[in-house]
C-alpha atoms as a PDB file:
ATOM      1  CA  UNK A   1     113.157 118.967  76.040  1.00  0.00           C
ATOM      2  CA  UNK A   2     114.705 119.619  79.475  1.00  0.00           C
ATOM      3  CA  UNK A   3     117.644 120.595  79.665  1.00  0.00           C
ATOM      4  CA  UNK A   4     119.511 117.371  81.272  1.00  0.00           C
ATOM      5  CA  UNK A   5     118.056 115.406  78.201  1.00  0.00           C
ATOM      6  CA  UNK A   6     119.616 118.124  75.608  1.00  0.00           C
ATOM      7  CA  UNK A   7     122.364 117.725  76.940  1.00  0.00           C
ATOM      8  CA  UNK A   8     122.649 114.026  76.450  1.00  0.00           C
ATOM      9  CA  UNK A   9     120.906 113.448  73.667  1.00  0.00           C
ATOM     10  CA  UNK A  10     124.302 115.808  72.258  1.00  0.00           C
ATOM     11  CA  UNK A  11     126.452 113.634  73.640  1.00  0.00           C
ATOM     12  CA  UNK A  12     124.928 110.673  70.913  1.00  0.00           C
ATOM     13  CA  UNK A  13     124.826 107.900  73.217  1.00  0.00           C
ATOM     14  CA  UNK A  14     124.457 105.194  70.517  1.00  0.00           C
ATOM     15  CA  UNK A  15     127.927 106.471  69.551  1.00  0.00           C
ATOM     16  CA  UNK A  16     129.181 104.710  73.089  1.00  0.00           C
ATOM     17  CA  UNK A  17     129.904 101.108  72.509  1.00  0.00           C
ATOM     18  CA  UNK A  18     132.959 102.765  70.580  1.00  0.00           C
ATOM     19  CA  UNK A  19     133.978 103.308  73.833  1.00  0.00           C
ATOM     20  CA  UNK A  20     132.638 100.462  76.044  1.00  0.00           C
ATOM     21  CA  UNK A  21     133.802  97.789  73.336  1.00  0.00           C
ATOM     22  CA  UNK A  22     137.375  97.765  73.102  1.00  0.00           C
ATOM     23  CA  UNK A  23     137.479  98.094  76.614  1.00  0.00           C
ATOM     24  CA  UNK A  24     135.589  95.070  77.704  1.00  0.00           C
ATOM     25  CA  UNK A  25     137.418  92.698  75.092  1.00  0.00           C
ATOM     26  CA  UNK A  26     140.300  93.790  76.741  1.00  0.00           C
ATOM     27  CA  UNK A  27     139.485  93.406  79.882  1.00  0.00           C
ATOM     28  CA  UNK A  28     138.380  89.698  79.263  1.00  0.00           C
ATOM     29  CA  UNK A  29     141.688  89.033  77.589  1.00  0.00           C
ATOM     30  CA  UNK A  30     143.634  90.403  80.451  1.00  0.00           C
ATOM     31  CA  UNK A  31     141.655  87.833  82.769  1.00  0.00           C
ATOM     32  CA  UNK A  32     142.166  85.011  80.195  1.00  0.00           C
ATOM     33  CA  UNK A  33     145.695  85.168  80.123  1.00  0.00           C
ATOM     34  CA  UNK A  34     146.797  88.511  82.477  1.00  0.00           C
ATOM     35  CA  UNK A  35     149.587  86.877  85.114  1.00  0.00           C
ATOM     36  CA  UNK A  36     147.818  90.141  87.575  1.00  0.00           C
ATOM     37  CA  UNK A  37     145.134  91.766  86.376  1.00  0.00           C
ATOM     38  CA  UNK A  38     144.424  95.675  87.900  1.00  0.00           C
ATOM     39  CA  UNK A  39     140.788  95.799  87.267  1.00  0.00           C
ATOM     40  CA  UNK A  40     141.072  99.473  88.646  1.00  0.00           C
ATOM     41  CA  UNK A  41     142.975 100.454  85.639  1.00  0.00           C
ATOM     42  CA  UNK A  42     140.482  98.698  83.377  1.00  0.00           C
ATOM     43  CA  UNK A  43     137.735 100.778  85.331  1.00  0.00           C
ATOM     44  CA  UNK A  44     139.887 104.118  84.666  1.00  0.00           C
ATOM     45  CA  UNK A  45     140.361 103.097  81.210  1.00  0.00           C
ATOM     46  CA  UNK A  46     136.433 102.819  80.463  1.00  0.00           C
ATOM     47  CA  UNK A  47     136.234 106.534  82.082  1.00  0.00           C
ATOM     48  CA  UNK A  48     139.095 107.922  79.672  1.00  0.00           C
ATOM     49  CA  UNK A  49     137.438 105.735  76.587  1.00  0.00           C
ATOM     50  CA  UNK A  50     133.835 106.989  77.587  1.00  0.00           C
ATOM     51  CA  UNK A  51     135.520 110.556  78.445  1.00  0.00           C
ATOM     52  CA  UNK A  52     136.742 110.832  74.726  1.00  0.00           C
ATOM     53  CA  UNK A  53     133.989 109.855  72.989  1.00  0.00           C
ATOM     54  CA  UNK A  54     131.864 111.943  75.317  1.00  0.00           C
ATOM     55  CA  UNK A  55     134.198 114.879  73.990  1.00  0.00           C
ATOM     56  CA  UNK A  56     134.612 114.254  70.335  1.00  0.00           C
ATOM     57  CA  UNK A  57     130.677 114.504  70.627  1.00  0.00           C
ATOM     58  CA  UNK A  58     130.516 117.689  72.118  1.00  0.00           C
ATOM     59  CA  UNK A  59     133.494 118.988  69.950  1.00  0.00           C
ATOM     60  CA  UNK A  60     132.210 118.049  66.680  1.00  0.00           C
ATOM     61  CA  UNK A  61     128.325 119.776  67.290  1.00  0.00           C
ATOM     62  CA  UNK A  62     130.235 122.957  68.220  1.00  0.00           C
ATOM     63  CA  UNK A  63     132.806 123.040  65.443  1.00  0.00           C
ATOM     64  CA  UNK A  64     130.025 121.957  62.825  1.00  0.00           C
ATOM     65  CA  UNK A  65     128.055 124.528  64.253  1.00  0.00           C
ATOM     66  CA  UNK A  66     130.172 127.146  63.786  1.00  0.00           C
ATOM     67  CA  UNK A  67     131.156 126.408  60.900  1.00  0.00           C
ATOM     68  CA  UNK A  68     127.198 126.032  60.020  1.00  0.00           C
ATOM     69  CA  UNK A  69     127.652 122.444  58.757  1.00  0.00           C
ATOM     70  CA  UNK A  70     125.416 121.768  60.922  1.00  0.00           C
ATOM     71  CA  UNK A  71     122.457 123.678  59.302  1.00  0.00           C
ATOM     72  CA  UNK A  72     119.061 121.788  58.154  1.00  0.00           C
ATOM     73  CA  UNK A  73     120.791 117.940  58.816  1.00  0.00           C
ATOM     74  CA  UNK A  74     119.138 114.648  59.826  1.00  0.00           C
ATOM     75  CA  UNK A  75     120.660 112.539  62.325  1.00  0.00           C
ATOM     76  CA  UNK A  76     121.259 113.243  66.011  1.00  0.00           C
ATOM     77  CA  UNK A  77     120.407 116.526  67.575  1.00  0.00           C
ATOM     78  CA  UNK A  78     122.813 118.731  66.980  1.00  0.00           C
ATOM     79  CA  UNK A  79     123.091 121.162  69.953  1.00  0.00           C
ATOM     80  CA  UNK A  80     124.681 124.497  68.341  1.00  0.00           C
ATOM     81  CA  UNK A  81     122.941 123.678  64.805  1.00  0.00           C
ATOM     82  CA  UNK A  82     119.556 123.181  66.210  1.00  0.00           C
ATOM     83  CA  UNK A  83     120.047 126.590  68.675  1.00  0.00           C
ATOM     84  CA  UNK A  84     119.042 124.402  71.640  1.00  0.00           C
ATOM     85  CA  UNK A  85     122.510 125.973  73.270  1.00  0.00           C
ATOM     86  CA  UNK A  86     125.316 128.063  72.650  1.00  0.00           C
ATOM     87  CA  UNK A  87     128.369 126.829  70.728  1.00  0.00           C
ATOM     88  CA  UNK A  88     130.186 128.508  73.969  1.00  0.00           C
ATOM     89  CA  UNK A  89     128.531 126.147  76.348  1.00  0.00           C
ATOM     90  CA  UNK A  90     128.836 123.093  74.164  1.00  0.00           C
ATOM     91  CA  UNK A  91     132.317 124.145  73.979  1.00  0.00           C
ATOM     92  CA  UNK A  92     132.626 124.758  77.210  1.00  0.00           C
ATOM     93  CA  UNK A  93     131.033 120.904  77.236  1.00  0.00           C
ATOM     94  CA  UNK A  94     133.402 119.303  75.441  1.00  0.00           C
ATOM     95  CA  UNK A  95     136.333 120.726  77.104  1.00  0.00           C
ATOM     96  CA  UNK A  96     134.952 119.750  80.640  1.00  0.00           C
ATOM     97  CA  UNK A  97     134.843 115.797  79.236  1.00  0.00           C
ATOM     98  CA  UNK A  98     138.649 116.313  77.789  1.00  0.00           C
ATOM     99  CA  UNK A  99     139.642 116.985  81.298  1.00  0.00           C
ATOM    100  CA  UNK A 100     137.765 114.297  82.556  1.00  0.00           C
ATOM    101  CA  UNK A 101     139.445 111.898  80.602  1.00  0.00           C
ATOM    102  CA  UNK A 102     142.813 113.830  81.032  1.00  0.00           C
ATOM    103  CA  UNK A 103     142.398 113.631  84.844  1.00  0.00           C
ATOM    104  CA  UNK A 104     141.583 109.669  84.604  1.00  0.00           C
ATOM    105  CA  UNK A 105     144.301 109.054  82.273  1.00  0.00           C
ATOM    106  CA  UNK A 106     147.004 110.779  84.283  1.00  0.00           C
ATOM    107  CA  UNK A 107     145.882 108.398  87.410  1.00  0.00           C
ATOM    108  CA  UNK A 108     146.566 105.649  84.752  1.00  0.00           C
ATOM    109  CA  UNK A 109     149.854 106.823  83.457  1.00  0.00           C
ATOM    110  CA  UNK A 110     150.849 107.381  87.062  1.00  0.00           C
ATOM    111  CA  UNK A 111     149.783 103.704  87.867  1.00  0.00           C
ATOM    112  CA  UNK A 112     151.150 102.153  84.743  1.00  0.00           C
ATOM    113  CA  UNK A 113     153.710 104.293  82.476  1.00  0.00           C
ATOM    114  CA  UNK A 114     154.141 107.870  81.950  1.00  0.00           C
ATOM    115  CA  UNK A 115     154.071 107.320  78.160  1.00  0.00           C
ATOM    116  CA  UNK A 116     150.150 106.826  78.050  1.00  0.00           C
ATOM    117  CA  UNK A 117     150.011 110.855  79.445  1.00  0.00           C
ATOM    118  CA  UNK A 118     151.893 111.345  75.288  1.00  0.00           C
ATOM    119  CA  UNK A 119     149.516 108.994  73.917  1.00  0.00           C
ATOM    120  CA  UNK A 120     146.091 110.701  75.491  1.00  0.00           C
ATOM    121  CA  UNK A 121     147.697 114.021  74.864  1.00  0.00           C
ATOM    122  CA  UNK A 122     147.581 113.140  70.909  1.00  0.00           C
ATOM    123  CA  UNK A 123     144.221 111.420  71.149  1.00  0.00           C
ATOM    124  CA  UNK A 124     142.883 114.724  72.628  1.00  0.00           C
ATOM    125  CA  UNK A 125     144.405 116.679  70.070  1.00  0.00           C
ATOM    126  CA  UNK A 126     143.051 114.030  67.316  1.00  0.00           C
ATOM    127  CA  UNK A 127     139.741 114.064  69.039  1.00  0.00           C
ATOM    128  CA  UNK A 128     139.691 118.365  68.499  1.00  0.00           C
ATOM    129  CA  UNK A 129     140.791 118.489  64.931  1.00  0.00           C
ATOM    130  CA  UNK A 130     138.764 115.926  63.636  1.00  0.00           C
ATOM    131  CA  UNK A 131     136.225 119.163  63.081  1.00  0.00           C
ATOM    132  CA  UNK A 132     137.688 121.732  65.128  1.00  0.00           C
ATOM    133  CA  UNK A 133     140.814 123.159  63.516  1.00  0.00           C
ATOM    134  CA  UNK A 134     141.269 125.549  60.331  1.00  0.00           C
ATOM    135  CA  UNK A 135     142.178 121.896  58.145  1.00  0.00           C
ATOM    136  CA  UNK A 136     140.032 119.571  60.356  1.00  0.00           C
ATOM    137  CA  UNK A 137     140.869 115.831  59.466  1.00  0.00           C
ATOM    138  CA  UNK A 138     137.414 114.540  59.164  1.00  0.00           C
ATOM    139  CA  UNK A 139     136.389 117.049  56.029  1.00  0.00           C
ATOM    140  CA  UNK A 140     139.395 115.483  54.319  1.00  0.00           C
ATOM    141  CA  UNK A 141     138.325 112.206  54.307  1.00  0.00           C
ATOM    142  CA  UNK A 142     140.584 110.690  57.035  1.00  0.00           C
ATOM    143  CA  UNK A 143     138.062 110.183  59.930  1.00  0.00           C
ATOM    144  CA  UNK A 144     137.590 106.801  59.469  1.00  0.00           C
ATOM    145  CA  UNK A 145     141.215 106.049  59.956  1.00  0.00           C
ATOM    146  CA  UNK A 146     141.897 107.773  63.056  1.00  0.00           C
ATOM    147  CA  UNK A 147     138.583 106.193  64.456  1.00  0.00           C
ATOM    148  CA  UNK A 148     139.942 102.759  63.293  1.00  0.00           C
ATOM    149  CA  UNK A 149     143.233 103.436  65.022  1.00  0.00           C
ATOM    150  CA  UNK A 150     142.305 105.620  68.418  1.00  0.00           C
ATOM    151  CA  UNK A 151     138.891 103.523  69.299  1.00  0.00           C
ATOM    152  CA  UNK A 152     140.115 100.130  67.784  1.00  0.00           C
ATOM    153  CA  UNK A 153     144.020  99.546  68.423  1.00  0.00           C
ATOM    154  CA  UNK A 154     145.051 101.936  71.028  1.00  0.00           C
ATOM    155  CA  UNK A 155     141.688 101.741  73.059  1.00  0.00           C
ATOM    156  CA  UNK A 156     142.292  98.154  72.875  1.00  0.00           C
ATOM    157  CA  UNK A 157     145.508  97.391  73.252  1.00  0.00           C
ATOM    158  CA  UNK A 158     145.773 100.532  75.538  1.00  0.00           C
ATOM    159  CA  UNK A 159     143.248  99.070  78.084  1.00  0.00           C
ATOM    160  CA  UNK A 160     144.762  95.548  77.970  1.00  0.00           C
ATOM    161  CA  UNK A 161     148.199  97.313  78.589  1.00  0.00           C
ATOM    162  CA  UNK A 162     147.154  99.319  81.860  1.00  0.00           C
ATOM    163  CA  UNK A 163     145.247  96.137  83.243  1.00  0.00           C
ATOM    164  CA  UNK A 164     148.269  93.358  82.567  1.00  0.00           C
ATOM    165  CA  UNK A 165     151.194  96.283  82.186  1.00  0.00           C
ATOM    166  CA  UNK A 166     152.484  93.897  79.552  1.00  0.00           C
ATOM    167  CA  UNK A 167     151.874  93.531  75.302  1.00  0.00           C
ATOM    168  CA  UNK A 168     150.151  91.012  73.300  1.00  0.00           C
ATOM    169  CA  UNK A 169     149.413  90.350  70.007  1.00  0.00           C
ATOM    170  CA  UNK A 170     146.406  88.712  71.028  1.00  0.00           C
ATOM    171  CA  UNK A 171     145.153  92.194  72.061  1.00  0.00           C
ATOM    172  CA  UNK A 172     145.866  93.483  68.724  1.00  0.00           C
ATOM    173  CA  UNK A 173     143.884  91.028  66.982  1.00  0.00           C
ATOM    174  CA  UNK A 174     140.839  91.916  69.128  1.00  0.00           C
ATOM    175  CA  UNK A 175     141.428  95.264  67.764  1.00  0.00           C
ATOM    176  CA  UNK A 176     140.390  94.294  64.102  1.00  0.00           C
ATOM    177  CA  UNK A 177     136.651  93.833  64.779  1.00  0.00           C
ATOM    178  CA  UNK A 178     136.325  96.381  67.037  1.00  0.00           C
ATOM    179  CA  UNK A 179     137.887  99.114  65.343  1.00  0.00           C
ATOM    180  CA  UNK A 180     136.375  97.799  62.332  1.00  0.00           C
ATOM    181  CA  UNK A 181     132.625  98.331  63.977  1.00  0.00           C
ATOM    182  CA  UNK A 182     133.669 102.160  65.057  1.00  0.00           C
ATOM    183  CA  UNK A 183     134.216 103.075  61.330  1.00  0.00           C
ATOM    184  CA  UNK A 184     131.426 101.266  60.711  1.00  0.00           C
ATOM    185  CA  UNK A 185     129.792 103.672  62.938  1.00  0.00           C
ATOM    186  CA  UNK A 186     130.916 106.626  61.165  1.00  0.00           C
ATOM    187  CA  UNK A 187     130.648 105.503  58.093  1.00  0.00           C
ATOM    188  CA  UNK A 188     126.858 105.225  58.515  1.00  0.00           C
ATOM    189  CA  UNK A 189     127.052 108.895  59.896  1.00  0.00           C
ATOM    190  CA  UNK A 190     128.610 109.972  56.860  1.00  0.00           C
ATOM    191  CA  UNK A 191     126.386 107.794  54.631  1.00  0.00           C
ATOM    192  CA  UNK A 192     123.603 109.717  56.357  1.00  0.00           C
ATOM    193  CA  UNK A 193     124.868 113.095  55.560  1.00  0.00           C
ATOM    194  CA  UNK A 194     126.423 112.877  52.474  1.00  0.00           C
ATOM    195  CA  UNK A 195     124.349 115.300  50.410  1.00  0.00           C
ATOM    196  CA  UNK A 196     124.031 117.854  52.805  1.00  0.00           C
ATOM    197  CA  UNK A 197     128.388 117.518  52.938  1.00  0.00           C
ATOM    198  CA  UNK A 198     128.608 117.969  49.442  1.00  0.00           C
ATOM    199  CA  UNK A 199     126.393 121.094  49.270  1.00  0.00           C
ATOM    200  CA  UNK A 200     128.316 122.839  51.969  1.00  0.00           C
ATOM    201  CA  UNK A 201     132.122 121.481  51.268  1.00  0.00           C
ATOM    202  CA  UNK A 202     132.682 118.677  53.896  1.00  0.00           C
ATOM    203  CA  UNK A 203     134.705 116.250  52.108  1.00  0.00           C
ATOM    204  CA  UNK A 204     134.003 113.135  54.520  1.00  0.00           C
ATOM    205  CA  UNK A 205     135.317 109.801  53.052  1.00  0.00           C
ATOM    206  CA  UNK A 206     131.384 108.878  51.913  1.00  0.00           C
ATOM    207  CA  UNK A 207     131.654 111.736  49.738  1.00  0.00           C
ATOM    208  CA  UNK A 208     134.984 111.150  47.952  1.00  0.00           C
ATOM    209  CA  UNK A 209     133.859 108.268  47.500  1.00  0.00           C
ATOM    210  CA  UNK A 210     130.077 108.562  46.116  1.00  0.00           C
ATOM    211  CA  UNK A 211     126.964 107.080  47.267  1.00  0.00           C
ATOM    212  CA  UNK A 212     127.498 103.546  46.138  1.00  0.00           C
ATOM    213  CA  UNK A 213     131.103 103.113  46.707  1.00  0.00           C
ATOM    214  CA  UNK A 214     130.179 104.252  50.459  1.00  0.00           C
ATOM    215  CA  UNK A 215     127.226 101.923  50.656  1.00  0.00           C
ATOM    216  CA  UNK A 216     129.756  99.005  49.515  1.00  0.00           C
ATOM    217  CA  UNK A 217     132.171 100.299  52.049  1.00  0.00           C
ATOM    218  CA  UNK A 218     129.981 100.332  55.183  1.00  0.00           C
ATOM    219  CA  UNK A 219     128.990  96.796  54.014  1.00  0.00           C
ATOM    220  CA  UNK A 220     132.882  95.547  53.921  1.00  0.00           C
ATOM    221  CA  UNK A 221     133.215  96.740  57.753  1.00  0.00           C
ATOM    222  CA  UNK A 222     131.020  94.760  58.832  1.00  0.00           C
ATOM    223  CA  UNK A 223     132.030  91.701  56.668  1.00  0.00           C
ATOM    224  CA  UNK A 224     135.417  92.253  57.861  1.00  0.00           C
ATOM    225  CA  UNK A 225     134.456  92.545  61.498  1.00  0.00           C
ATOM    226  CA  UNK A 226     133.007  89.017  61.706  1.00  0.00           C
ATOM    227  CA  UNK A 227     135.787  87.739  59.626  1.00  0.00           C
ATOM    228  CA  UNK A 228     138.586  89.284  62.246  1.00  0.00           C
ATOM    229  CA  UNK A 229     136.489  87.967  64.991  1.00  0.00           C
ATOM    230  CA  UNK A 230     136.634  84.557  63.667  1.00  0.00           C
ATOM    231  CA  UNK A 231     140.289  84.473  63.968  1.00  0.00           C
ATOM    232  CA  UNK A 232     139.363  84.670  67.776  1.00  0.00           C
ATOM    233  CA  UNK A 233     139.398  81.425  67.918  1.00  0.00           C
ATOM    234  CA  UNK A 234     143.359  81.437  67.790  1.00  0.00           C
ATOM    235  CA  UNK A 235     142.993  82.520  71.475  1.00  0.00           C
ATOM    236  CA  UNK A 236     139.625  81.600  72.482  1.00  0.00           C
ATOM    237  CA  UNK A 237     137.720  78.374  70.317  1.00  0.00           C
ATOM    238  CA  UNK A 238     134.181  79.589  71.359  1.00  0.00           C
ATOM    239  CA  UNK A 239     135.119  83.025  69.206  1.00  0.00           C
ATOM    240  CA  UNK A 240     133.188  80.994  66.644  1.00  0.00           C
ATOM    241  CA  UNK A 241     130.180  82.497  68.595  1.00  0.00           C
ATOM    242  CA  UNK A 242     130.140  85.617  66.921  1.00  0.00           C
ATOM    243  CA  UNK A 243     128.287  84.284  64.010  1.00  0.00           C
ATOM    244  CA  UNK A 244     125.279  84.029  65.631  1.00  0.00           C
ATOM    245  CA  UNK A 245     125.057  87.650  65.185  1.00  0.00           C
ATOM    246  CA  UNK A 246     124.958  87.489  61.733  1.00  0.00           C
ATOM    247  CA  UNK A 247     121.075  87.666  61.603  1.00  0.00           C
ATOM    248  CA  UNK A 248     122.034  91.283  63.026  1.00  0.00           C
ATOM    249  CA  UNK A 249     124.610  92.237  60.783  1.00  0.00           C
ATOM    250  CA  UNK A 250     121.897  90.983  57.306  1.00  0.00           C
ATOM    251  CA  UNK A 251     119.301  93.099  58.940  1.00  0.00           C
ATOM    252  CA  UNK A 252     121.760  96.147  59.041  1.00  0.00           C
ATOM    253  CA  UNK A 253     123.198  95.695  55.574  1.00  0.00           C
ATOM    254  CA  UNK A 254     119.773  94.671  53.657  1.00  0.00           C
ATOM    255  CA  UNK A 255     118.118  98.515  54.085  1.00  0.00           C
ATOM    256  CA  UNK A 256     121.842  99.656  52.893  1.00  0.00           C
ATOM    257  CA  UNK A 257     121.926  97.572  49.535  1.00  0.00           C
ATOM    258  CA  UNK A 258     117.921  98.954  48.477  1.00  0.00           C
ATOM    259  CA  UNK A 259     119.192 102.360  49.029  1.00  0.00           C
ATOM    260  CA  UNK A 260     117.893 103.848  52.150  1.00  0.00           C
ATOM    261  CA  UNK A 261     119.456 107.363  52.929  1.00  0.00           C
ATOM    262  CA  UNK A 262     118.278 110.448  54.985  1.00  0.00           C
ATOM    263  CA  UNK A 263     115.995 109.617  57.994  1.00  0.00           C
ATOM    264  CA  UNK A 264     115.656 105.748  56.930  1.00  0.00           C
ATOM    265  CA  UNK A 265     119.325 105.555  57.925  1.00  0.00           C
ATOM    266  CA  UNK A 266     119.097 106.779  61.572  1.00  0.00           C
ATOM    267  CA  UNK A 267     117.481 103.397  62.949  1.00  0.00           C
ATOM    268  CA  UNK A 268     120.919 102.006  61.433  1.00  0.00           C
ATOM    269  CA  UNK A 269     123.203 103.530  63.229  1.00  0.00           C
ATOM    270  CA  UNK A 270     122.304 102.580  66.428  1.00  0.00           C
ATOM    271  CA  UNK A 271     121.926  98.797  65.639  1.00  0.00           C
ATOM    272  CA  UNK A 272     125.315  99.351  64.114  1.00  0.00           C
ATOM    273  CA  UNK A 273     126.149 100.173  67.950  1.00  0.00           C
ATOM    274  CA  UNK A 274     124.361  97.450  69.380  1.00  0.00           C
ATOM    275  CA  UNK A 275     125.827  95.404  66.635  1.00  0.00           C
ATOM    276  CA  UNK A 276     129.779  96.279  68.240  1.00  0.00           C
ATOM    277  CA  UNK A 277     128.215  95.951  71.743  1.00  0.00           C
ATOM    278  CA  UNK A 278     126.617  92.625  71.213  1.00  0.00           C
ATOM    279  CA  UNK A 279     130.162  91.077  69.034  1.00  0.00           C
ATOM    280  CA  UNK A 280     132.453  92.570  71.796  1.00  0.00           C
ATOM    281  CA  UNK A 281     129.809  91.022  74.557  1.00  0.00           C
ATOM    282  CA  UNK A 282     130.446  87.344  72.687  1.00  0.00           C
ATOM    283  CA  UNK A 283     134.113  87.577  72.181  1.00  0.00           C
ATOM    284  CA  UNK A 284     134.444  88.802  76.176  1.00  0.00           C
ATOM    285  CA  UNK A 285     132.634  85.678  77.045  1.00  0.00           C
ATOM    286  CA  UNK A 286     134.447  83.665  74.526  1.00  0.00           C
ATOM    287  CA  UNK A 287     137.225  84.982  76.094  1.00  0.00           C
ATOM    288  CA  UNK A 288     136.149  84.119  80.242  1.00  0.00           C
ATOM    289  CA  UNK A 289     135.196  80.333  79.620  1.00  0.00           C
END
């Protein structure tokens, strides 16, 4: 492996339409019913959503690596865990792609409000703790909620704020699916590591829960995705769209339901992704005509 591709393959790019979804729903609401619509500050707002992500990445492979959760797991390469380089330089890594999006979203706060530099400033710091402090959120259980509410509502509404410089409900309703589809994300992750979390103390929300009960959870996300897109149609009738994907979603959820775990899951999680990409794609264009 060169080292350009180790260094991306870390990064998890199937974890990205997190960060390209909420953006482009909000961008096509902004044109749908935006007064002026800064497509710059949509543009910024992709960096600082792809920025993030980017750096949560980076930040949980060197936390979990120092912490050696990371040790003998399936899934994604893990950077430190696998020895493929230093939890210094992955550090160093994840920091570089914090200031990125810092840098971006200071040229949006500037343009827009000064209030979105407190708002990035506490989804940097949410971002770091997930794994990286002495109590990190995410081995308590709570990283599902902070995905739901920093990649679904504030990406969302966030973006659609900076392009319009206005508030809408309508925003926050696109929020539903798509921070519904980034738990779903990683819940799957989760899913996928459960036993080796219980053997070494990492209390994710899959293991509070139990095998089944996680399995049944991963399932409701993406039931309640296509229901929340559905009431799309409030804004945009051609929302109905978005079951045509539900071929996609059956194919995702029937391996779940006959028990497929370890190595079985990793195929999962990135049609999960393409599975957020593809909804967000339909309600966009739902959202142009």
């Amino acid at each position: 492996m060169t080292s350009a591709s180790k260094w991306v393959a870390g990064a998890r790019p199937r974890t990205l339409p997190a960060a390209i979804s909420p953006v482009l729903i909000a961008t096509a609401l902004a044109y749908r019913i935006g007064d002026h619509v800064s497509y710059l500050n949509a543009a910024l707002a992709l960096v600082v959503s792809l920025a993030l992500q980017v750096a949560v990445n980076y930040a949980n492979d060197y936390s979990d690596g120092v912490k050696g959760t990371d040790e003998n797991r399936v899934g994604p390469l893990r950077l430190v865990g696998s020895g493929l380089a230093s939890a210094e330089a992955v550090k160093r890594a994840a920091f570089l792609a914090f200031g990125f999006a810092a840098v971006a979203g200071s040229i949006l706060a500037f343009r827009t409000s000064l209030f979105l530099i407190l708002i990035g400033l506490i989804s940097i710091i949410a971002a770091w703790t997930y794994t990286g402090s002495s109590k990190p959120y995410g081995y308590r259980g709570f990283g599902e909620i902070s995905v739901f509410l920093f990649f679904g509502i504030v990406a969302t509404t966030g973006t659609f704020y900076v392009a319009t410089e206005s508030l809408s409900w309508q925003a926050f309703l696109f929020s539903i699916p798509v921070g519904s589809l980034s738990c779903a994300i990683l819940a799957i992750n989760n899913l996928r590591d459960l036993p080796k979390d219980q053997l070494v103390g990492k209390r994710t929300l899959a293991v509070r829960m139990g095998d089944k009960k996680a399995r049944n959870f991963f399932i409701s996300l993406l039931v309640f995705a296509h229901l929340a897109s559905l009431f799309g149609i409030l804004v945009a009738p051609f929302a109905v769209v978005s079951i045509l994907l539900l071929p996609i979603t059956l194919q995702i959820i029937r391996p779940i339901q006959s028990g497929a775990r370890g190595v079985d899951l990793i195929p999962l999680l990135g049609k999960t992704g393409r599975l957020q990409l593809l909804l967000s794609t339909a309600l966009a264009i739902a959202l142009v005509i």
